[in-house]
C-alpha atoms as a PDB file:
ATOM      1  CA  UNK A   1      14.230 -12.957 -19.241  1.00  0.00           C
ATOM      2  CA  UNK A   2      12.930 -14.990 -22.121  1.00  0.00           C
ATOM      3  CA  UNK A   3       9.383 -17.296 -21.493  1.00  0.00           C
ATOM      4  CA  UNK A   4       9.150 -20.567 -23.853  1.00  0.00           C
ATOM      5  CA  UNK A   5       5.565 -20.139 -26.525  1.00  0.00           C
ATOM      6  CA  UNK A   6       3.779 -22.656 -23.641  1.00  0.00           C
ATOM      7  CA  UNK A   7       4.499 -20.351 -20.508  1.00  0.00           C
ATOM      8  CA  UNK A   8       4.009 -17.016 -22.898  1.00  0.00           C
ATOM      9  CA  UNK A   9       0.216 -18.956 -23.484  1.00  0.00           C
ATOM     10  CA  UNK A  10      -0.542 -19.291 -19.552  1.00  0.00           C
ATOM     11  CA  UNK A  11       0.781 -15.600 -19.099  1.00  0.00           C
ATOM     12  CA  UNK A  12      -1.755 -14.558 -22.050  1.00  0.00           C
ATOM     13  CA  UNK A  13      -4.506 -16.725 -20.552  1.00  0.00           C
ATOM     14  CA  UNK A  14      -3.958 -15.643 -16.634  1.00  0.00           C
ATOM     15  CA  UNK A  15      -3.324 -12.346 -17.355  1.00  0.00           C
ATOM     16  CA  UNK A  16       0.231 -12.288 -15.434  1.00  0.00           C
ATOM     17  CA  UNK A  17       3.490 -13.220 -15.795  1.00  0.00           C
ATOM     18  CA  UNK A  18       6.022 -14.967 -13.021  1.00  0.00           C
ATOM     19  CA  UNK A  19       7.246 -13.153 -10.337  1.00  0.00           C
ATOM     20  CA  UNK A  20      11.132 -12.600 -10.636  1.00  0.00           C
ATOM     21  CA  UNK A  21      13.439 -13.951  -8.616  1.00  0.00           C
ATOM     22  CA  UNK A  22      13.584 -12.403  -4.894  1.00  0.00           C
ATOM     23  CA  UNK A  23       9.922 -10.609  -5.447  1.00  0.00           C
ATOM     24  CA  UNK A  24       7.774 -11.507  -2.345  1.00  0.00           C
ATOM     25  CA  UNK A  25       3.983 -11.115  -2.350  1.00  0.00           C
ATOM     26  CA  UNK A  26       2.231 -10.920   0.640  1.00  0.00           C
ATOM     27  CA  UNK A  27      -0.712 -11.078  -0.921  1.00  0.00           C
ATOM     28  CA  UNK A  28      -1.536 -14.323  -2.941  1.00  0.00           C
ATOM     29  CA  UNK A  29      -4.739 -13.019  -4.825  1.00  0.00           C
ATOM     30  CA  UNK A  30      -6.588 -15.629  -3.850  1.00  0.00           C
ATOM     31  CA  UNK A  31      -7.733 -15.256   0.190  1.00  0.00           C
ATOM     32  CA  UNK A  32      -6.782 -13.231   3.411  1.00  0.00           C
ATOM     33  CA  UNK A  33      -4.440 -15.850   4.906  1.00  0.00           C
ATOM     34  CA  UNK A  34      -1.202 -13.998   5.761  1.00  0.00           C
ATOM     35  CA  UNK A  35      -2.619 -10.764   7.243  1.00  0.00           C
ATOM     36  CA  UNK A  36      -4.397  -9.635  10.248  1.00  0.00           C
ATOM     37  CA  UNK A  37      -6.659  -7.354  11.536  1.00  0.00           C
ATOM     38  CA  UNK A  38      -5.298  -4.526  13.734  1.00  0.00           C
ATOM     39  CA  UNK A  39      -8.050  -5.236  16.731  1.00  0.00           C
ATOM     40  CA  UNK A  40     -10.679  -7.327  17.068  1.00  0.00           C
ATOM     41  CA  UNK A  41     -10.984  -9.641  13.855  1.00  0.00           C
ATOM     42  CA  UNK A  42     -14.937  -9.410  13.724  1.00  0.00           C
ATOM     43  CA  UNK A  43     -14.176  -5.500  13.404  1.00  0.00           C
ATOM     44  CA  UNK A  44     -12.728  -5.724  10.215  1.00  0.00           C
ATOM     45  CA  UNK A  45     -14.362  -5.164   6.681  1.00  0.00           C
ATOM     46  CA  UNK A  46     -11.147  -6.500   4.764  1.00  0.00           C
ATOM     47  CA  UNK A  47     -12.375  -9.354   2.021  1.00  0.00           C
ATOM     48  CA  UNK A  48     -10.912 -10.229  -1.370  1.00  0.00           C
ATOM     49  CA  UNK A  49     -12.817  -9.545  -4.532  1.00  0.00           C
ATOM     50  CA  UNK A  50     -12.571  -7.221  -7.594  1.00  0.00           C
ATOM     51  CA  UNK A  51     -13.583  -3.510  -6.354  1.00  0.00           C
ATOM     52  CA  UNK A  52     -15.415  -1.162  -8.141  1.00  0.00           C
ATOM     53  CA  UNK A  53     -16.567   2.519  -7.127  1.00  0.00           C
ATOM     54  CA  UNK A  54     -20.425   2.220  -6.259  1.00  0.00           C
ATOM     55  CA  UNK A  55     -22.553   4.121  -8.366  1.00  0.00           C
ATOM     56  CA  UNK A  56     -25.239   5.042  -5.752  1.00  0.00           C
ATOM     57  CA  UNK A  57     -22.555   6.122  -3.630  1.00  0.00           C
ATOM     58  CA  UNK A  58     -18.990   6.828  -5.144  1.00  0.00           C
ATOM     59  CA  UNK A  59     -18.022   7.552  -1.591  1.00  0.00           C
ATOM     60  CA  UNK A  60     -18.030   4.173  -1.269  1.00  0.00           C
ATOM     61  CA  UNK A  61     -16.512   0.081  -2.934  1.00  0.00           C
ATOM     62  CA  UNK A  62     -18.575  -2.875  -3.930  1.00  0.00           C
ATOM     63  CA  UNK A  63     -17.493  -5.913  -5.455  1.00  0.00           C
ATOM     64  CA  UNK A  64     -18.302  -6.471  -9.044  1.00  0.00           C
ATOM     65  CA  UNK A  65     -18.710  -9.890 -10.355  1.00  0.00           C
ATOM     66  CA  UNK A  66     -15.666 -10.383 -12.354  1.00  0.00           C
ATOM     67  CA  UNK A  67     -12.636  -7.859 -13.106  1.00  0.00           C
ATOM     68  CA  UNK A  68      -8.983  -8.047 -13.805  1.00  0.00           C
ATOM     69  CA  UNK A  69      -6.464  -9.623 -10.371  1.00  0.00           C
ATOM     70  CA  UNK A  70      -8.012  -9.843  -7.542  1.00  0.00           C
ATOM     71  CA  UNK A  71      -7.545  -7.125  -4.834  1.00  0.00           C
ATOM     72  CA  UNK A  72      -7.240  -6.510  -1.060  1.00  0.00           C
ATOM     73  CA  UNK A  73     -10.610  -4.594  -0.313  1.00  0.00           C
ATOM     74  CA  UNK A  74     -11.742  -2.695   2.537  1.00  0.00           C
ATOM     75  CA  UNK A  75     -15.509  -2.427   2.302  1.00  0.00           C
ATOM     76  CA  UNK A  76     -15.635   0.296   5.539  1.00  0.00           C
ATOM     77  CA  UNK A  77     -18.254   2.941   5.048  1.00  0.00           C
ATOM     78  CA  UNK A  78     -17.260   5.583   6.946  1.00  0.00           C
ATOM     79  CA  UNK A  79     -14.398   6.222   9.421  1.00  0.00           C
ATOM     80  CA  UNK A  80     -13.810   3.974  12.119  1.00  0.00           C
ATOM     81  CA  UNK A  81     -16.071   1.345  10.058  1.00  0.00           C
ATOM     82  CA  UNK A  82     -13.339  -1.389   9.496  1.00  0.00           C
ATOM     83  CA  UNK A  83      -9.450  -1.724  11.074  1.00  0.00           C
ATOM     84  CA  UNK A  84      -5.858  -1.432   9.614  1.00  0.00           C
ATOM     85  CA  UNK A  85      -4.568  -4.794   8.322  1.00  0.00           C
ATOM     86  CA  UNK A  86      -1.134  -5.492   8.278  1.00  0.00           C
ATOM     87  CA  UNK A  87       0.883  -8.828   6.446  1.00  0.00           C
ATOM     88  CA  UNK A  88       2.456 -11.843   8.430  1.00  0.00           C
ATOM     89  CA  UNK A  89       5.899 -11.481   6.461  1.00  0.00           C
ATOM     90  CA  UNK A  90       8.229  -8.835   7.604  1.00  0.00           C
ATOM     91  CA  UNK A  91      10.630  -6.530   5.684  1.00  0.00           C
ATOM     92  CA  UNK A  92      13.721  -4.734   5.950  1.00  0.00           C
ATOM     93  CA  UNK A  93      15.371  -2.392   2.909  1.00  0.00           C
ATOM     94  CA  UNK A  94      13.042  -2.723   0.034  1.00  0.00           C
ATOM     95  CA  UNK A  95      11.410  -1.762  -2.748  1.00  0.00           C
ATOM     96  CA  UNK A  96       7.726  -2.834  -2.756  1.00  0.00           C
ATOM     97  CA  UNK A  97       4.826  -2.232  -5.833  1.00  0.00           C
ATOM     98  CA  UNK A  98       1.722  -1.826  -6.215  1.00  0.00           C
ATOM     99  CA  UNK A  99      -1.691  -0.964  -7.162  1.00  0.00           C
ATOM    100  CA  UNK A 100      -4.427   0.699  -5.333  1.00  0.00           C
ATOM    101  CA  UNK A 101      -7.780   2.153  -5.944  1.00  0.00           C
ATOM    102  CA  UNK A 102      -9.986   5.037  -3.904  1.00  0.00           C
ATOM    103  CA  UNK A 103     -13.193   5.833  -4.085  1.00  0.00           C
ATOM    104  CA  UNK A 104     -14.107   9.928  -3.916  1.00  0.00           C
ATOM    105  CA  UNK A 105     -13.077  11.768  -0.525  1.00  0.00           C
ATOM    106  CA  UNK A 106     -11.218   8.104   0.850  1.00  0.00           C
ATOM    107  CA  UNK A 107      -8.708   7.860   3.030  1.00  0.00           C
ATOM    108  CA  UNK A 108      -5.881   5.381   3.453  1.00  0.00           C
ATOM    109  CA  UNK A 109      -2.069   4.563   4.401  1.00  0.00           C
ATOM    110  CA  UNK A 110       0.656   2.443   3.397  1.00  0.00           C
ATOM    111  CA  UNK A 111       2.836   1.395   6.395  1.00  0.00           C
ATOM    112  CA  UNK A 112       5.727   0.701   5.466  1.00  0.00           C
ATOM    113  CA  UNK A 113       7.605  -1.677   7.601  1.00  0.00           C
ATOM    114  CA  UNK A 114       4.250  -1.155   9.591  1.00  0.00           C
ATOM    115  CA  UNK A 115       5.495   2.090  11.193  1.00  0.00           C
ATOM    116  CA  UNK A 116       6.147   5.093   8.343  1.00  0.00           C
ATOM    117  CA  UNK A 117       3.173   6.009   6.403  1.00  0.00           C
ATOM    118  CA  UNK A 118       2.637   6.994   2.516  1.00  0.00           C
ATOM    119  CA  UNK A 119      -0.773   9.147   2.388  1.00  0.00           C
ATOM    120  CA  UNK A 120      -3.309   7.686   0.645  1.00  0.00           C
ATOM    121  CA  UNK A 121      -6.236   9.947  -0.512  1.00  0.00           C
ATOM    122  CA  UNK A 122      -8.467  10.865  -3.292  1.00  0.00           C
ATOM    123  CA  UNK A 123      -6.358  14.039  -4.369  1.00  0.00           C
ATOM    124  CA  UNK A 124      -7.510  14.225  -7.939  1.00  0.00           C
ATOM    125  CA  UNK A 125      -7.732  17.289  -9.481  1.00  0.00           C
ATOM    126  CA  UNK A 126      -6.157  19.368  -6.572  1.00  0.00           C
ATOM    127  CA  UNK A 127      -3.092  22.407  -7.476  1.00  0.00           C
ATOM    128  CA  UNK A 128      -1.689  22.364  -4.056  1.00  0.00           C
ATOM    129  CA  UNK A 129      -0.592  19.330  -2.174  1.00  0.00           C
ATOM    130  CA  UNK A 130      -0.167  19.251   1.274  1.00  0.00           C
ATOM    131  CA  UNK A 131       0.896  16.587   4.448  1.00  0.00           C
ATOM    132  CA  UNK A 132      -2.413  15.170   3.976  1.00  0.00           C
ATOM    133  CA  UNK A 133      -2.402  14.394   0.270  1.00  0.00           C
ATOM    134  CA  UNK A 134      -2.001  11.312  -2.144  1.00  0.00           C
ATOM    135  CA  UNK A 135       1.923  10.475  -1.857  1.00  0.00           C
ATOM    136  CA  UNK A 136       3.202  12.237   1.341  1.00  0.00           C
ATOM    137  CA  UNK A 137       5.513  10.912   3.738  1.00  0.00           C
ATOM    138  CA  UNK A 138       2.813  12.267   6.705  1.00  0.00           C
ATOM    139  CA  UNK A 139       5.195  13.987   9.079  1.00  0.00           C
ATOM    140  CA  UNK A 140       8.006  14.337   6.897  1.00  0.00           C
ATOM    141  CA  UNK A 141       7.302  15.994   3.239  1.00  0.00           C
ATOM    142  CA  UNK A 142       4.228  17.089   1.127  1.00  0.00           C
ATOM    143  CA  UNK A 143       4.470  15.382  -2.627  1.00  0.00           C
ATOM    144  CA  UNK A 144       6.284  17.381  -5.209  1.00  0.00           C
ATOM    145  CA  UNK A 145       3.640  17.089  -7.782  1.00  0.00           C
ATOM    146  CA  UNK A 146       0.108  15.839  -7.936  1.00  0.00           C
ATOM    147  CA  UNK A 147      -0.025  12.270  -9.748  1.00  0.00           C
ATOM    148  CA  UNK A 148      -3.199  11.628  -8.792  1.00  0.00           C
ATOM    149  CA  UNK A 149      -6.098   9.750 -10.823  1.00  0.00           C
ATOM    150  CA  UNK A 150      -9.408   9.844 -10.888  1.00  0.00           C
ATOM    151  CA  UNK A 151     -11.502   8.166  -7.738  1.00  0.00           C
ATOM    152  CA  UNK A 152     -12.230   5.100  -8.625  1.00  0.00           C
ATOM    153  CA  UNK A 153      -9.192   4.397 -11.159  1.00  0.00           C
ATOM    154  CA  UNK A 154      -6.317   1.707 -10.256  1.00  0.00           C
ATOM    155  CA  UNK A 155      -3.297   3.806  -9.119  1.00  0.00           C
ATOM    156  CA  UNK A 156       0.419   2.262  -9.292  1.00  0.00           C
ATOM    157  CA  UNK A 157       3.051   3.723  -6.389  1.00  0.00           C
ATOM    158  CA  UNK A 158       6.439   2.181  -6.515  1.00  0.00           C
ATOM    159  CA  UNK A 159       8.375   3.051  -2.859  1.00  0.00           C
ATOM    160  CA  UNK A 160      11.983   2.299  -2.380  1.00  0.00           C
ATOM    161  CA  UNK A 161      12.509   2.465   1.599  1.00  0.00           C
ATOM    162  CA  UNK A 162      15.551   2.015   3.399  1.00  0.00           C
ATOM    163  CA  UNK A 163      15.057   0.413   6.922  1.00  0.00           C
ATOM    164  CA  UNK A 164      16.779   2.287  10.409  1.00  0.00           C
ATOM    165  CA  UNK A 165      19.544   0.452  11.785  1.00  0.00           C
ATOM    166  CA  UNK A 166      20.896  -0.341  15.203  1.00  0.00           C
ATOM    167  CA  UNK A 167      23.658  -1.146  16.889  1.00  0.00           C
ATOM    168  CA  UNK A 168      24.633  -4.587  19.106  1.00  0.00           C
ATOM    169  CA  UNK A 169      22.674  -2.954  21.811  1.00  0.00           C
ATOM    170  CA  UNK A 170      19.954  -1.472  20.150  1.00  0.00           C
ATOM    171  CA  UNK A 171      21.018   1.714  19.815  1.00  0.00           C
ATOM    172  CA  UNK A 172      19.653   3.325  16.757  1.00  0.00           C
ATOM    173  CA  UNK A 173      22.393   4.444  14.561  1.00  0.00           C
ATOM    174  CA  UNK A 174      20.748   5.389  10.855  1.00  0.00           C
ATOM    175  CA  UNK A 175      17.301   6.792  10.522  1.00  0.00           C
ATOM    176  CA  UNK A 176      14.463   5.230   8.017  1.00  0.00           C
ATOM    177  CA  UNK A 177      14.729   6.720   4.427  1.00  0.00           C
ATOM    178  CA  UNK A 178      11.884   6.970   1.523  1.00  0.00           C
ATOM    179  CA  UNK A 179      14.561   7.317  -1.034  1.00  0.00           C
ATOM    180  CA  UNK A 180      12.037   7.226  -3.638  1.00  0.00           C
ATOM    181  CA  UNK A 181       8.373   7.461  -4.043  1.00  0.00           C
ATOM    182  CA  UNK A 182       6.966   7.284  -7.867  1.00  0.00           C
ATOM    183  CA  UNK A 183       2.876   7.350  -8.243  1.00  0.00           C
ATOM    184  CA  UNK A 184       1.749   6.640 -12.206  1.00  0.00           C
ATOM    185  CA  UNK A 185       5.087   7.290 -13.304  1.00  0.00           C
ATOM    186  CA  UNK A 186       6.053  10.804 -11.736  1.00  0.00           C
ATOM    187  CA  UNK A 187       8.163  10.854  -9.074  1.00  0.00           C
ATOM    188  CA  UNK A 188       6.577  12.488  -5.962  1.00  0.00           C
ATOM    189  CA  UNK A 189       9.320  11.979  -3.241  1.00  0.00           C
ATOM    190  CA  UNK A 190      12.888  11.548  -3.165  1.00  0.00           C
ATOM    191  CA  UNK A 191      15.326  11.146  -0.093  1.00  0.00           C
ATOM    192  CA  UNK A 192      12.449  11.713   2.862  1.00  0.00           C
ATOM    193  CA  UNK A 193      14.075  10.882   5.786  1.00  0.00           C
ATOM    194  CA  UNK A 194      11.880   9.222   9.409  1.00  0.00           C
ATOM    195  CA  UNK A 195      13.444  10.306  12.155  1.00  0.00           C
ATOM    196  CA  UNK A 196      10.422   8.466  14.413  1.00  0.00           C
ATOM    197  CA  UNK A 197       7.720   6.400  13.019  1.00  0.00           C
ATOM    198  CA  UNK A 198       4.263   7.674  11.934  1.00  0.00           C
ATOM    199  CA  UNK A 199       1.398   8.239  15.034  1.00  0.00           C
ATOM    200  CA  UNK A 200      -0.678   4.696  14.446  1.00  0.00           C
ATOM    201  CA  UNK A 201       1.297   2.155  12.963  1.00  0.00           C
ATOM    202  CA  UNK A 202       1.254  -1.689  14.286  1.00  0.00           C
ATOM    203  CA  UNK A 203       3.668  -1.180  17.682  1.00  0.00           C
ATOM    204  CA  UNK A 204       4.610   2.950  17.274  1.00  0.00           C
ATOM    205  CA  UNK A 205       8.497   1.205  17.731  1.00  0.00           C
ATOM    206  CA  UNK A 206      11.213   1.295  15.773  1.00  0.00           C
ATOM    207  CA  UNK A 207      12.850  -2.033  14.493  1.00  0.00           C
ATOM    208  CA  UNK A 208      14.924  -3.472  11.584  1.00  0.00           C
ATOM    209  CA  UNK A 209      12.482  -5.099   9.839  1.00  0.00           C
ATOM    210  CA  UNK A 210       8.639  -4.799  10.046  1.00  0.00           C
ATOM    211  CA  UNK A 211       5.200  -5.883   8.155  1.00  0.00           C
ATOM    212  CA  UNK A 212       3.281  -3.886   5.549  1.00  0.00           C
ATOM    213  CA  UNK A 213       0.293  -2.506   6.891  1.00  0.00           C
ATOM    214  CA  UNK A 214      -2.461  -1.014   5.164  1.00  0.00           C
ATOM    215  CA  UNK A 215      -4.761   1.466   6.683  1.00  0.00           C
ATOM    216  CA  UNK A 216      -8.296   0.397   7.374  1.00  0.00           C
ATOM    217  CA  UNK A 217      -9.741   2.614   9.835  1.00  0.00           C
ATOM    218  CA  UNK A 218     -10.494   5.852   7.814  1.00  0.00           C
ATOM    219  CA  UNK A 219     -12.536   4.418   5.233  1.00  0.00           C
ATOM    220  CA  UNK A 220     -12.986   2.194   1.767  1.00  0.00           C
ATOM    221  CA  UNK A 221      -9.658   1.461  -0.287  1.00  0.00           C
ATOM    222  CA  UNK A 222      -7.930  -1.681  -2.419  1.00  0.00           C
ATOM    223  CA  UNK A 223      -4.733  -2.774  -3.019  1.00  0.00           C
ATOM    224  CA  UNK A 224      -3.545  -5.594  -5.403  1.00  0.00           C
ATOM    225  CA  UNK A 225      -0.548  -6.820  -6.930  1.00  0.00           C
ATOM    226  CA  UNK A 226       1.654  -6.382  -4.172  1.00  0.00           C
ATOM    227  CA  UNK A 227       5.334  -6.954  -4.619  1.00  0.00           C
ATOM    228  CA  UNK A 228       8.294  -6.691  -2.200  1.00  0.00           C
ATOM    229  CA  UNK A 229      11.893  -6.984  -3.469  1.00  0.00           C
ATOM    230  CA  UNK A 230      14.143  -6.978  -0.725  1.00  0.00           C
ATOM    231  CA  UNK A 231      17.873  -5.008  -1.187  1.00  0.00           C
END
């Protein structure tokens, strides 16, 4: 797709271009409207803001005046400090994008569809990756390879997910598939099949289509940039 020298300009200026056609994001960089708070809403620690890795404690995100896109940030402290937070908008096959960032020894979860989780963790530097690790499909399979950044870098997962289907009566009739999972550019997962959903998602039930939800409950992460492209 070619931009004309004006919208090229705004691109340079903003620091983005437009979204392509069929790209949905949940997220519109600006406030929380479109999400909610798994729980209680005065629970949650979810704001908007540009995250950085505190210094004093790099166990931990503050919010630094000014950065680059602004991010989805979970400002929890420990575990069981903040909740999960899952979009409005619902999805069925897709392939959704994104960036994320953890600070050292965090722990988070994309949900996709709200029910099947990707791991996220700080994995850097580890040689053998387990169920727990950056990139697994928990319950299903360990990543191949360890992609992993630094703590406190911005990390880019692309997941291509095919939804379960059901029959007229409800019947379940094809199981949930990550056909692919790429993290910085190496794929880590390829053809990971659900047979149930993840313990701890939004309703622990199966459907066609289903939110993205973000876990909040195990401690500080941020996501931003977040792009759906239905199939």
């Amino acid at each position: 797709m070619k931009y004309s020298p004006l919208i090229l300009a705004l691109c340079l200026t903003l620091g983005s271009f437009p979204v392509g056609a069929g790209v949905k994001t949940p997220f519109n960089g600006k406030n929380l409207d479109g999400w909610k708070a798994k729980g209680p809403p005065e629970k949650s620690k979810w704001t908007v803001g540009h995250p950085v890795m505190n210094k004093a404690n790099p166990k931990t995100l503050v919010l630094a005046e000014a950065g680059q896109g602004l991010a989805l940030v979970n400002l929890a402290t420990k575990h069981g400090d903040s909740l999960d937070f899952y979009s409005e908008a619902t999805f069925g096959d897709c392939t959704i994008e994104l960036d994320l960032m953890v600070p050292k020894n965090a722990n988070s979860g994309i949900y996709v569809m709200g029910e099947y989780e990707v791991q996220v963790l700080d994995s850097f530097g580890k040689t053998k990756m387990t169920m727990g690790d950056m990139g697994a499909i928990y319950g299903a399979a360990p990543p191949k390879l360890n992609a992993c950044k630094a703590p406190g870098e911005w990390q880019h997962f692309v997941i291509e997910f095919v939804a379960p289907t059901f029959d007229a009566a409800g019947k379940k009739t094809s199981n949930a598939t990550f056909t692919k999972v790429t993290l910085n550019g190496q794929v880590i997962q390829e053809n990971a099949v659900m047979p149930k959903p993840t313990p701890g998602g939004v309703s622990g039930r199966e459907a066609a289509r289903g939110p993205i939800m973000f876990q909040g409950n195990h401690g500080p992460v941020a996501y931003r940039n977040i792009q759906v492209t239905e199939k």
